[in-house]
Protein backbone atom coordinates (compact mmCIF):
# COMPACT_ATOMS: atom_id res chain seq x y z
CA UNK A 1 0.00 0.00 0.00
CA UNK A 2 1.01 3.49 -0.61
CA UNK A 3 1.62 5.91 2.06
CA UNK A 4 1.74 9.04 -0.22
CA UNK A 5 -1.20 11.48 0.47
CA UNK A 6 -2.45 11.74 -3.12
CA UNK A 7 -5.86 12.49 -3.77
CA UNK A 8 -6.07 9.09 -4.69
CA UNK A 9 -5.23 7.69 -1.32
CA UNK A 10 -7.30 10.02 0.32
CA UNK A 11 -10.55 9.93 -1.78
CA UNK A 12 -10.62 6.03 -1.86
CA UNK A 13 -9.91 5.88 1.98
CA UNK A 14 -6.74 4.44 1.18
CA UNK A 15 -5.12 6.48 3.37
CA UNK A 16 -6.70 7.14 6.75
CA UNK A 17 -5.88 10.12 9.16
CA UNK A 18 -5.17 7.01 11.34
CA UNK A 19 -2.63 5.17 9.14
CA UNK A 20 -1.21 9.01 8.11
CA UNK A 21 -0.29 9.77 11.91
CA UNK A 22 0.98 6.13 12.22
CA UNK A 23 3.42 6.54 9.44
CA UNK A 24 5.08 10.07 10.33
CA UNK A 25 5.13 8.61 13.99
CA UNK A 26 6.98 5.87 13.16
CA UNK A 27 9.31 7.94 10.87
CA UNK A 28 9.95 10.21 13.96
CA UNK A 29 10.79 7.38 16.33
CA UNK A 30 13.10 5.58 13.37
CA UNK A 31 14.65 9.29 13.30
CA UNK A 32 15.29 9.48 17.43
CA UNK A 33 16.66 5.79 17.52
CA UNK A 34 19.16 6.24 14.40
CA UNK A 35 22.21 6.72 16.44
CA UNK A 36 23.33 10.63 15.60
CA UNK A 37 22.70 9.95 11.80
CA UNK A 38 24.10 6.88 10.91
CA UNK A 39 21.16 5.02 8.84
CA UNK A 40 20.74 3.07 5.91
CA UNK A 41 22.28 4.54 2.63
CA UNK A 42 19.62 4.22 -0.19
C-alpha cells in the first residue's frame, strides 16, 4: 500500500488520518533511535 497522500489515497480511503499519523510517527521514532545519523544509505 502506498503511504503518499495523493488524492487518490485520500478519496478512496486508502489512506486514513489514522494510518497518516501512524506513518510520520513511526518515521519520527526511526529518526530518534538512528544513532546521531548513521542510517541506511539508499
Amino acid at each position: 500500500d502506498s503511504y503518499h497522500v495523493s488524492r487518490y489515497n485520500t478519496s478512496t480511503r486508502r489512506l486514513t488520518p489514522e494510518m497518516f499519523e501512524a506513518v510520520v510517527a513511526e518515521a519520527l521514532r526511526l529518526i530518534a533511535t538512528d544513532g546521531g545519523g548513521k542510517g541506511r544509505q539508499a
